[in-house]
C-alpha atoms as a PDB file:
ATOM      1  CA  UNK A   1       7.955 -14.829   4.343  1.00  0.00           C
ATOM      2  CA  UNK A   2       8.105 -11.613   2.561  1.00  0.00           C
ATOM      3  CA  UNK A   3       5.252  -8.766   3.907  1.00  0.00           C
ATOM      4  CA  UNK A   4       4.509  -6.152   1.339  1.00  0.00           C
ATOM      5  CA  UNK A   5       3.039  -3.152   2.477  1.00  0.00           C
ATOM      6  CA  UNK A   6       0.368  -1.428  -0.621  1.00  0.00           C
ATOM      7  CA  UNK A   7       0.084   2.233  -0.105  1.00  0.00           C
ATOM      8  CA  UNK A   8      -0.444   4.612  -2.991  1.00  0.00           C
ATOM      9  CA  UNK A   9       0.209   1.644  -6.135  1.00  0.00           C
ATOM     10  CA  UNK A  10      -3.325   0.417  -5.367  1.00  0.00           C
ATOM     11  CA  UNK A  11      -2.314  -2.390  -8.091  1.00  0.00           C
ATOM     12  CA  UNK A  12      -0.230  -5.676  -8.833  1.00  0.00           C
ATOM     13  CA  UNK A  13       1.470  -4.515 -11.742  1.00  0.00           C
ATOM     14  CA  UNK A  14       3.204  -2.885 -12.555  1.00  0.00           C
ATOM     15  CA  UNK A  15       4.123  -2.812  -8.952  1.00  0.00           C
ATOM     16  CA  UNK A  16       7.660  -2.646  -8.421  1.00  0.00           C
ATOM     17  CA  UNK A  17       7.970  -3.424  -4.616  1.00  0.00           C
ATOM     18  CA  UNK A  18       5.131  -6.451  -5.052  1.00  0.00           C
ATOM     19  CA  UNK A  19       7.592  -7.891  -7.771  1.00  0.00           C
ATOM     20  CA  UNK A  20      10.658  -7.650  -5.318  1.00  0.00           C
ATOM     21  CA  UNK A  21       8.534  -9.300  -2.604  1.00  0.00           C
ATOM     22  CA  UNK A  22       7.675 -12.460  -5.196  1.00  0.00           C
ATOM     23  CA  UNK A  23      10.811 -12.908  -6.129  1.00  0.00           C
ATOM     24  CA  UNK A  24      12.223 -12.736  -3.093  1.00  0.00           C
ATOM     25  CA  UNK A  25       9.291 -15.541  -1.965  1.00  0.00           C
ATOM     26  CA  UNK A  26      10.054 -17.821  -5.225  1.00  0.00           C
ATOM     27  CA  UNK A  27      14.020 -17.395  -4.411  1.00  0.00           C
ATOM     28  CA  UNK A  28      13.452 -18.228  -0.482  1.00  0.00           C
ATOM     29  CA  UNK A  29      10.495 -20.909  -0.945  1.00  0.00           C
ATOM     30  CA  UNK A  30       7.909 -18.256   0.833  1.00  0.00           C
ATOM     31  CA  UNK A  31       5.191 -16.834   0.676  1.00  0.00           C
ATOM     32  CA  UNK A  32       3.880 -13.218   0.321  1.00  0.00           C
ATOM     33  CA  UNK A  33       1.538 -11.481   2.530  1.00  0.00           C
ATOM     34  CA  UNK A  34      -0.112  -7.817   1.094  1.00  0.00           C
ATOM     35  CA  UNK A  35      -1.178  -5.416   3.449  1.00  0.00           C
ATOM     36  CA  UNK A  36      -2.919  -1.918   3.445  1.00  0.00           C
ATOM     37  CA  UNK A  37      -3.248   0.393   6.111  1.00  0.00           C
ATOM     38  CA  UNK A  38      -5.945   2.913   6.565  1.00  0.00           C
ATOM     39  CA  UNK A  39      -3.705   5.382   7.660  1.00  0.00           C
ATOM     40  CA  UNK A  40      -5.567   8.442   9.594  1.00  0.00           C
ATOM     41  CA  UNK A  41      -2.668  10.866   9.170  1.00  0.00           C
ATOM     42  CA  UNK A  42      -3.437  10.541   5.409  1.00  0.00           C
ATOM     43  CA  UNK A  43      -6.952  10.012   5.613  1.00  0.00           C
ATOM     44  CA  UNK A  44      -7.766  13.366   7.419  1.00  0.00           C
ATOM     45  CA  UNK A  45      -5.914  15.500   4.415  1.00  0.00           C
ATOM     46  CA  UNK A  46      -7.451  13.936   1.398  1.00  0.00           C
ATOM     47  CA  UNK A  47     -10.136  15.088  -0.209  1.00  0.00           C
ATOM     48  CA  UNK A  48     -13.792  12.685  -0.640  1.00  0.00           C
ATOM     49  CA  UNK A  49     -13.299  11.972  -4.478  1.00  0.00           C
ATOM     50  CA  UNK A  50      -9.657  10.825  -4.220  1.00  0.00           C
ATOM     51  CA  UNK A  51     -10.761   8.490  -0.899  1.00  0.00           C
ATOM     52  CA  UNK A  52     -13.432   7.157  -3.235  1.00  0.00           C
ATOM     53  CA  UNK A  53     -11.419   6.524  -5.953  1.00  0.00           C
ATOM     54  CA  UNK A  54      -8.713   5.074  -3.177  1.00  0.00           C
ATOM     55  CA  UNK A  55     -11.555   2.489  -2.276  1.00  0.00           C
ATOM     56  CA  UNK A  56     -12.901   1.729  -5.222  1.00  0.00           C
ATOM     57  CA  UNK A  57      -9.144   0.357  -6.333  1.00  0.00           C
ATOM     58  CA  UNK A  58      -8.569  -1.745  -2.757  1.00  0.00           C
ATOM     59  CA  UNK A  59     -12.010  -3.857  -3.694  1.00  0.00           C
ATOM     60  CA  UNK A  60     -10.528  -4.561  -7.231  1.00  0.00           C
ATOM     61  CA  UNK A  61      -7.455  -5.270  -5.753  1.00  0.00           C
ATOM     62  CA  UNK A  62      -9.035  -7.488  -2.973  1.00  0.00           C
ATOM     63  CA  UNK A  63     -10.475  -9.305  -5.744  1.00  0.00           C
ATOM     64  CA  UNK A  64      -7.617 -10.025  -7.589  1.00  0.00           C
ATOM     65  CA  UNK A  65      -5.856 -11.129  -4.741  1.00  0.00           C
ATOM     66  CA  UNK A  66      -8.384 -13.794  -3.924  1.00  0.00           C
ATOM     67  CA  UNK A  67      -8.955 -14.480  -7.314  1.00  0.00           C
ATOM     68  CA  UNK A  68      -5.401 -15.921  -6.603  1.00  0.00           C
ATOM     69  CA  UNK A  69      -6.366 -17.839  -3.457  1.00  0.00           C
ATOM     70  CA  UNK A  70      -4.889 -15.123  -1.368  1.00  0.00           C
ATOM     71  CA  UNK A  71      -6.121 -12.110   0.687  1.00  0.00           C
ATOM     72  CA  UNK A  72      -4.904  -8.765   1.379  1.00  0.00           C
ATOM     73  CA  UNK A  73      -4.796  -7.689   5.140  1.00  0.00           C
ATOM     74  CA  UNK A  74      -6.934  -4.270   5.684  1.00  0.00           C
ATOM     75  CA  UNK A  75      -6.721  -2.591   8.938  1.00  0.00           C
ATOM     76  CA  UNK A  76      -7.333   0.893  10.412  1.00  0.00           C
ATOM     77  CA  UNK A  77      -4.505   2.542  12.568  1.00  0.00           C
ATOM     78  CA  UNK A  78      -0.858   3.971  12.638  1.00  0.00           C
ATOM     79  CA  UNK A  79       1.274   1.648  10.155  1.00  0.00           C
ATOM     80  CA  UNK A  80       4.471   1.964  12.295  1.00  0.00           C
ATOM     81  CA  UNK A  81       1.841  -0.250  14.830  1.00  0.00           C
ATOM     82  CA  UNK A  82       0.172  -2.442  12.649  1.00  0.00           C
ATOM     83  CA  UNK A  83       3.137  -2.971   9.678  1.00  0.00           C
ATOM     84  CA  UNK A  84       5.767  -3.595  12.588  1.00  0.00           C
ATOM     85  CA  UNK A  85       3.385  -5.617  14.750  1.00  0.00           C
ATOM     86  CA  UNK A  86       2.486  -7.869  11.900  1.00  0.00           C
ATOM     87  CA  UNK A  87       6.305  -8.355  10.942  1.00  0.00           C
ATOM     88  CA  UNK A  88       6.980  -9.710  14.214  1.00  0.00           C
ATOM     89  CA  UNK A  89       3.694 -11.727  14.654  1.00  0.00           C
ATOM     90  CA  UNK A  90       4.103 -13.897  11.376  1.00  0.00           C
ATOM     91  CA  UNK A  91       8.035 -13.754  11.700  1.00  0.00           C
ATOM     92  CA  UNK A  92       8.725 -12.131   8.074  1.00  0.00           C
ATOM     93  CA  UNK A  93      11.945 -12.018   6.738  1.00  0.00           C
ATOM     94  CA  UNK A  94      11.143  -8.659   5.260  1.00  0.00           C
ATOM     95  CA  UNK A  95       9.159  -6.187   4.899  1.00  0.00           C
ATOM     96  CA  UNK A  96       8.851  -4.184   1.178  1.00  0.00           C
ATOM     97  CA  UNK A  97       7.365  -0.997  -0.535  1.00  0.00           C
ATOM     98  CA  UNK A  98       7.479   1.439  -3.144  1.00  0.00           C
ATOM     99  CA  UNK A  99       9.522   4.610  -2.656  1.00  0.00           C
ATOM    100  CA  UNK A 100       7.136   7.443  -2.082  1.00  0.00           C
ATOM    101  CA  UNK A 101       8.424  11.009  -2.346  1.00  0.00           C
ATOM    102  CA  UNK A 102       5.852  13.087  -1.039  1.00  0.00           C
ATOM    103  CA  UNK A 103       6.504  14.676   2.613  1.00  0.00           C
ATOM    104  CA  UNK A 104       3.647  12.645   4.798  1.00  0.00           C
ATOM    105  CA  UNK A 105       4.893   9.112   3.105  1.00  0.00           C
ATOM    106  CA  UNK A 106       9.006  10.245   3.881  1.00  0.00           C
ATOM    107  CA  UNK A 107       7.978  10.741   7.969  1.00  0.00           C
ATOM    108  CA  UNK A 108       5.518   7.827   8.104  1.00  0.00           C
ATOM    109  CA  UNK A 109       8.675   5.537   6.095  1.00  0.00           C
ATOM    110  CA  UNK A 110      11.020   6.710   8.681  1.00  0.00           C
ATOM    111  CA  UNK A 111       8.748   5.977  11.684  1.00  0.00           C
ATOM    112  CA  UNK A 112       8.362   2.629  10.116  1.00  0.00           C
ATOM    113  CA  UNK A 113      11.742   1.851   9.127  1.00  0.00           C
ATOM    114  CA  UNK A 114      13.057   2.299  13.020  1.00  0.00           C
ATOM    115  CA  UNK A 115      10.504   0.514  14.685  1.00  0.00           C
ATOM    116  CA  UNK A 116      11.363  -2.303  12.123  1.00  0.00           C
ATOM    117  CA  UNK A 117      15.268  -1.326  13.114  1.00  0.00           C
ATOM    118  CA  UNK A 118      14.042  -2.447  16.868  1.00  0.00           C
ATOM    119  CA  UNK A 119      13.268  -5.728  16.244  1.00  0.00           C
ATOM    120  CA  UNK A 120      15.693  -6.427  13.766  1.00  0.00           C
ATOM    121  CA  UNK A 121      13.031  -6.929  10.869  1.00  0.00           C
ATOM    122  CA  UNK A 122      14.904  -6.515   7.748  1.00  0.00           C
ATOM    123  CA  UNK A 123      12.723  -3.992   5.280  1.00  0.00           C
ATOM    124  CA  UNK A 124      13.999  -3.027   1.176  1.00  0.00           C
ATOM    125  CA  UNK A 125      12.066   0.643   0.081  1.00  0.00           C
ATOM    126  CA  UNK A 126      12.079  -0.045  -3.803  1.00  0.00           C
ATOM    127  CA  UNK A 127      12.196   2.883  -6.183  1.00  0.00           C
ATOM    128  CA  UNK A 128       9.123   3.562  -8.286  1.00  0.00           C
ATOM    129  CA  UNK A 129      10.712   4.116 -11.165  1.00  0.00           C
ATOM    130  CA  UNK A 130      10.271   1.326 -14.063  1.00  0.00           C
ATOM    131  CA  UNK A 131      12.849   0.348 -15.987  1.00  0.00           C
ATOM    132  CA  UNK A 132      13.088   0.523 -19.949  1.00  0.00           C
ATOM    133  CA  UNK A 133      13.331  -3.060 -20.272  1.00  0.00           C
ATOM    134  CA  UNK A 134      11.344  -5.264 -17.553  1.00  0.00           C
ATOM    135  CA  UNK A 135      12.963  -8.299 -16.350  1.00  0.00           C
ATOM    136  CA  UNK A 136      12.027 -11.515 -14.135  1.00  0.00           C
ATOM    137  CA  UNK A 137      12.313  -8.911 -11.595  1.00  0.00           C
ATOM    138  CA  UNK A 138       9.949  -6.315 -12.323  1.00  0.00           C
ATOM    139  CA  UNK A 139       7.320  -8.703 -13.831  1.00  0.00           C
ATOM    140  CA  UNK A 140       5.034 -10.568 -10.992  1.00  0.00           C
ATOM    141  CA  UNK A 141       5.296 -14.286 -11.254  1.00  0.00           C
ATOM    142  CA  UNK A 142       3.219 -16.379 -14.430  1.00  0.00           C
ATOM    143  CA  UNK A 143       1.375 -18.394 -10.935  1.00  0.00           C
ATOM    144  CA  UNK A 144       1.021 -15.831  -8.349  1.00  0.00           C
ATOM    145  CA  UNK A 145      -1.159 -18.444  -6.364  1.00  0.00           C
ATOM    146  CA  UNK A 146       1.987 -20.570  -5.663  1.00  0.00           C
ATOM    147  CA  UNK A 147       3.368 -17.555  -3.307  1.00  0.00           C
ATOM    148  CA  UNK A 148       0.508 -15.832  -1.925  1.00  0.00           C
ATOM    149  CA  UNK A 149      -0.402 -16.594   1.764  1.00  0.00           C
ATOM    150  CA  UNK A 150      -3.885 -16.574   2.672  1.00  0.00           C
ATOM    151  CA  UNK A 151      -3.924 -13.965   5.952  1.00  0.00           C
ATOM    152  CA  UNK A 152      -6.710 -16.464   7.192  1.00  0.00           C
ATOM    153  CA  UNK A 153      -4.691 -19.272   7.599  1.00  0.00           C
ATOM    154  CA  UNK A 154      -1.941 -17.282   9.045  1.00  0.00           C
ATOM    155  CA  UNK A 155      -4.810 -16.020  12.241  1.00  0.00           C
ATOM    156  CA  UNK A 156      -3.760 -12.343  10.735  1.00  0.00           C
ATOM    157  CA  UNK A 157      -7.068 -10.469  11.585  1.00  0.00           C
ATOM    158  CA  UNK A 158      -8.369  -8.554   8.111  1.00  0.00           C
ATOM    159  CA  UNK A 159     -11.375  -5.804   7.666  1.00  0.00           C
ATOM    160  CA  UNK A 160     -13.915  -5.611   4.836  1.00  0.00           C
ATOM    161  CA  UNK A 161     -12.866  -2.453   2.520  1.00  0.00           C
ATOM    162  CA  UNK A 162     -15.352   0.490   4.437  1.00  0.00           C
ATOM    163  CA  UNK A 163     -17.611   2.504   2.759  1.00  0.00           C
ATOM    164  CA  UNK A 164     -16.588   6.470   2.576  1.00  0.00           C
ATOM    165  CA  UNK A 165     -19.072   7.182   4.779  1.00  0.00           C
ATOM    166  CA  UNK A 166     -17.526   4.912   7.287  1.00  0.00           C
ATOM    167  CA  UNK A 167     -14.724   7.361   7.087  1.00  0.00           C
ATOM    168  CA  UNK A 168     -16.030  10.037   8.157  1.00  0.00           C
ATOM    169  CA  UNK A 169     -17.443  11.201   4.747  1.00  0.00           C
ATOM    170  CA  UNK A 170     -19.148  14.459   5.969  1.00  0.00           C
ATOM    171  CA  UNK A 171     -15.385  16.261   6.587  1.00  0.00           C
ATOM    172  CA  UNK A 172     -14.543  15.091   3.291  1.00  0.00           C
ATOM    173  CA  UNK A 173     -14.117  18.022   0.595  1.00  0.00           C
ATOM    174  CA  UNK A 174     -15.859  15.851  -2.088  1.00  0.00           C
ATOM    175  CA  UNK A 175     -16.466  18.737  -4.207  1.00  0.00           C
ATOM    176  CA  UNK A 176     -15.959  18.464  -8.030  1.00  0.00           C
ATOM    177  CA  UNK A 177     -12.727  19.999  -9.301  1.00  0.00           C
ATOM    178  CA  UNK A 178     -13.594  23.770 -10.167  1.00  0.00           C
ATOM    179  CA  UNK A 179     -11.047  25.290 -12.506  1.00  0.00           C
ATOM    180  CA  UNK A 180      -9.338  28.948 -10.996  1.00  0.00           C
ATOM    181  CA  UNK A 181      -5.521  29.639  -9.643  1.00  0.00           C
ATOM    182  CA  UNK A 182      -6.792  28.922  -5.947  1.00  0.00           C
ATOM    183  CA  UNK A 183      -8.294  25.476  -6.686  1.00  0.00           C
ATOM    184  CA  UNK A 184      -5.405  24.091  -8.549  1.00  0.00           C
ATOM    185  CA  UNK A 185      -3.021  25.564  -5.977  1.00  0.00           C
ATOM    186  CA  UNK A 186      -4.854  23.567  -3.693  1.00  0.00           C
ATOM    187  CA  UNK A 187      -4.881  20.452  -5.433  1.00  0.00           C
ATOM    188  CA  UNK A 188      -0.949  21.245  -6.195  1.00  0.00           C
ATOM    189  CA  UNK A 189      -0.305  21.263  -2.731  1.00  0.00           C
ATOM    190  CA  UNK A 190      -2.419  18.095  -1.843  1.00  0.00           C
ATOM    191  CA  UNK A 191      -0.409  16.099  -4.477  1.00  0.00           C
ATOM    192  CA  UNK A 192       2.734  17.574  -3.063  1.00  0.00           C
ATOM    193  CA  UNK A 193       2.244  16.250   0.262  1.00  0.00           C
ATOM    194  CA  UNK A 194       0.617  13.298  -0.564  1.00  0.00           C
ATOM    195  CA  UNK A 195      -2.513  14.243   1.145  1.00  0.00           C
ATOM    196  CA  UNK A 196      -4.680  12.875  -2.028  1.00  0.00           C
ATOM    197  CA  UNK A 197      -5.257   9.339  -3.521  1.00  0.00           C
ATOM    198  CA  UNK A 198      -5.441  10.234  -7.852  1.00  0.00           C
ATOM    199  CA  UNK A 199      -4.634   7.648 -10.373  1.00  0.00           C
ATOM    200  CA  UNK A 200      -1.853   9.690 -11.224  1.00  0.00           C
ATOM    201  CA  UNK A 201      -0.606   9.116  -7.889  1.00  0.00           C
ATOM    202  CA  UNK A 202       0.271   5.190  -8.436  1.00  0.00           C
ATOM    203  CA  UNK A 203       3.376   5.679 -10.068  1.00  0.00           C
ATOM    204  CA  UNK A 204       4.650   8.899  -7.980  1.00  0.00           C
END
């Protein structure tokens, strides 16, 4: 059983890490079980509109995922917890993501990558980067449904995507962007660290 972990490529394709993970499930006879993390360390730097748009892409990709006959599992907490805890409870062969560059995503990977080190969960970090000619494995599989596990049957507890105001929406910055050298050093900086969810964030 392969467990992907979604964090900034809010989408299946193209979806580097979510193509290793099927292929790996199709090559094994497994399944694939998608999960997101409402991460507070990331949560508390971002700014309201880039939550918002963050949220607005988990419920479209929550519906693609059960348009498949699958689920994706959404909970709130520290991912070394909840990633490494799920690992162990469903007994995954591996756990895979996308590469993420940005200086909150390297600490949180490494956290991640030792507690999975500790219980001797194997775990592949695929680069983001897409090729110049796709192949069987960059492309998700033509019947997805065959190799997506249902997080339901598996007694994996899931959350309903929340509403922003669920996460704390009042110390959100959800102020328009405002041209000026301060504002875009700002944003600079938020993109940087990986403090903000933008759509030119999936492929970072």
């Amino acid at each position: 059983m392969q467990l992907y972990w979604h964090r900034r490529t809010l989408q299946p394709s193209p979806n580097p890490a979510l193509s290793t993970a099927f292929t790996a499930a199709k090559q094994n006879n497994s399944c694939v079980v998608p999960v997101f993390v409402l991460d507070d360390a990331i949560l508390s730097r971002a700014n309201g509109l880039g939550v918002a748009f963050m949220l607005g892409s988990l419920h479209e990709l929550r519906d693609w995922y059960r348009g498949h006959g699958g689920d994706i599992v959404i909970q709130h907490g520290d991912p070394t917890d909840i990633v490494g805890r799920l690992a162990r409870t469903i007994g995954v062969e591996q756990v895979v993501w996308n590469k993420d560059h940005s200086q909150l995503a390297r600490a949180r990977d490494r956290a991640v990558q030792r507690a999975l080190t500790r219980t001797g969960v194997a775990y592949t970090s695929v680069p983001n980067e897409q090729p110049s000619k796709m192949n069987s494995s960059t492309t998700l599989p033509s019947n997805p449904d065959a190799y997506l596990a249902n997080p339901h049957t598996l007694e994996i507890k899931t959350q309903a995507v929340p509403r922003l105001s669920d996460l704390r929406e009042d110390e959100y910055d959800s102020a328009p962007l405002t041209a000026g050298t301060e504002s875009a050093r700002k944003r600079l900086r938020a993109l940087s660290n990986g403090t903000t969810y933008r759509r030119c964030d999936d492929t970072g």
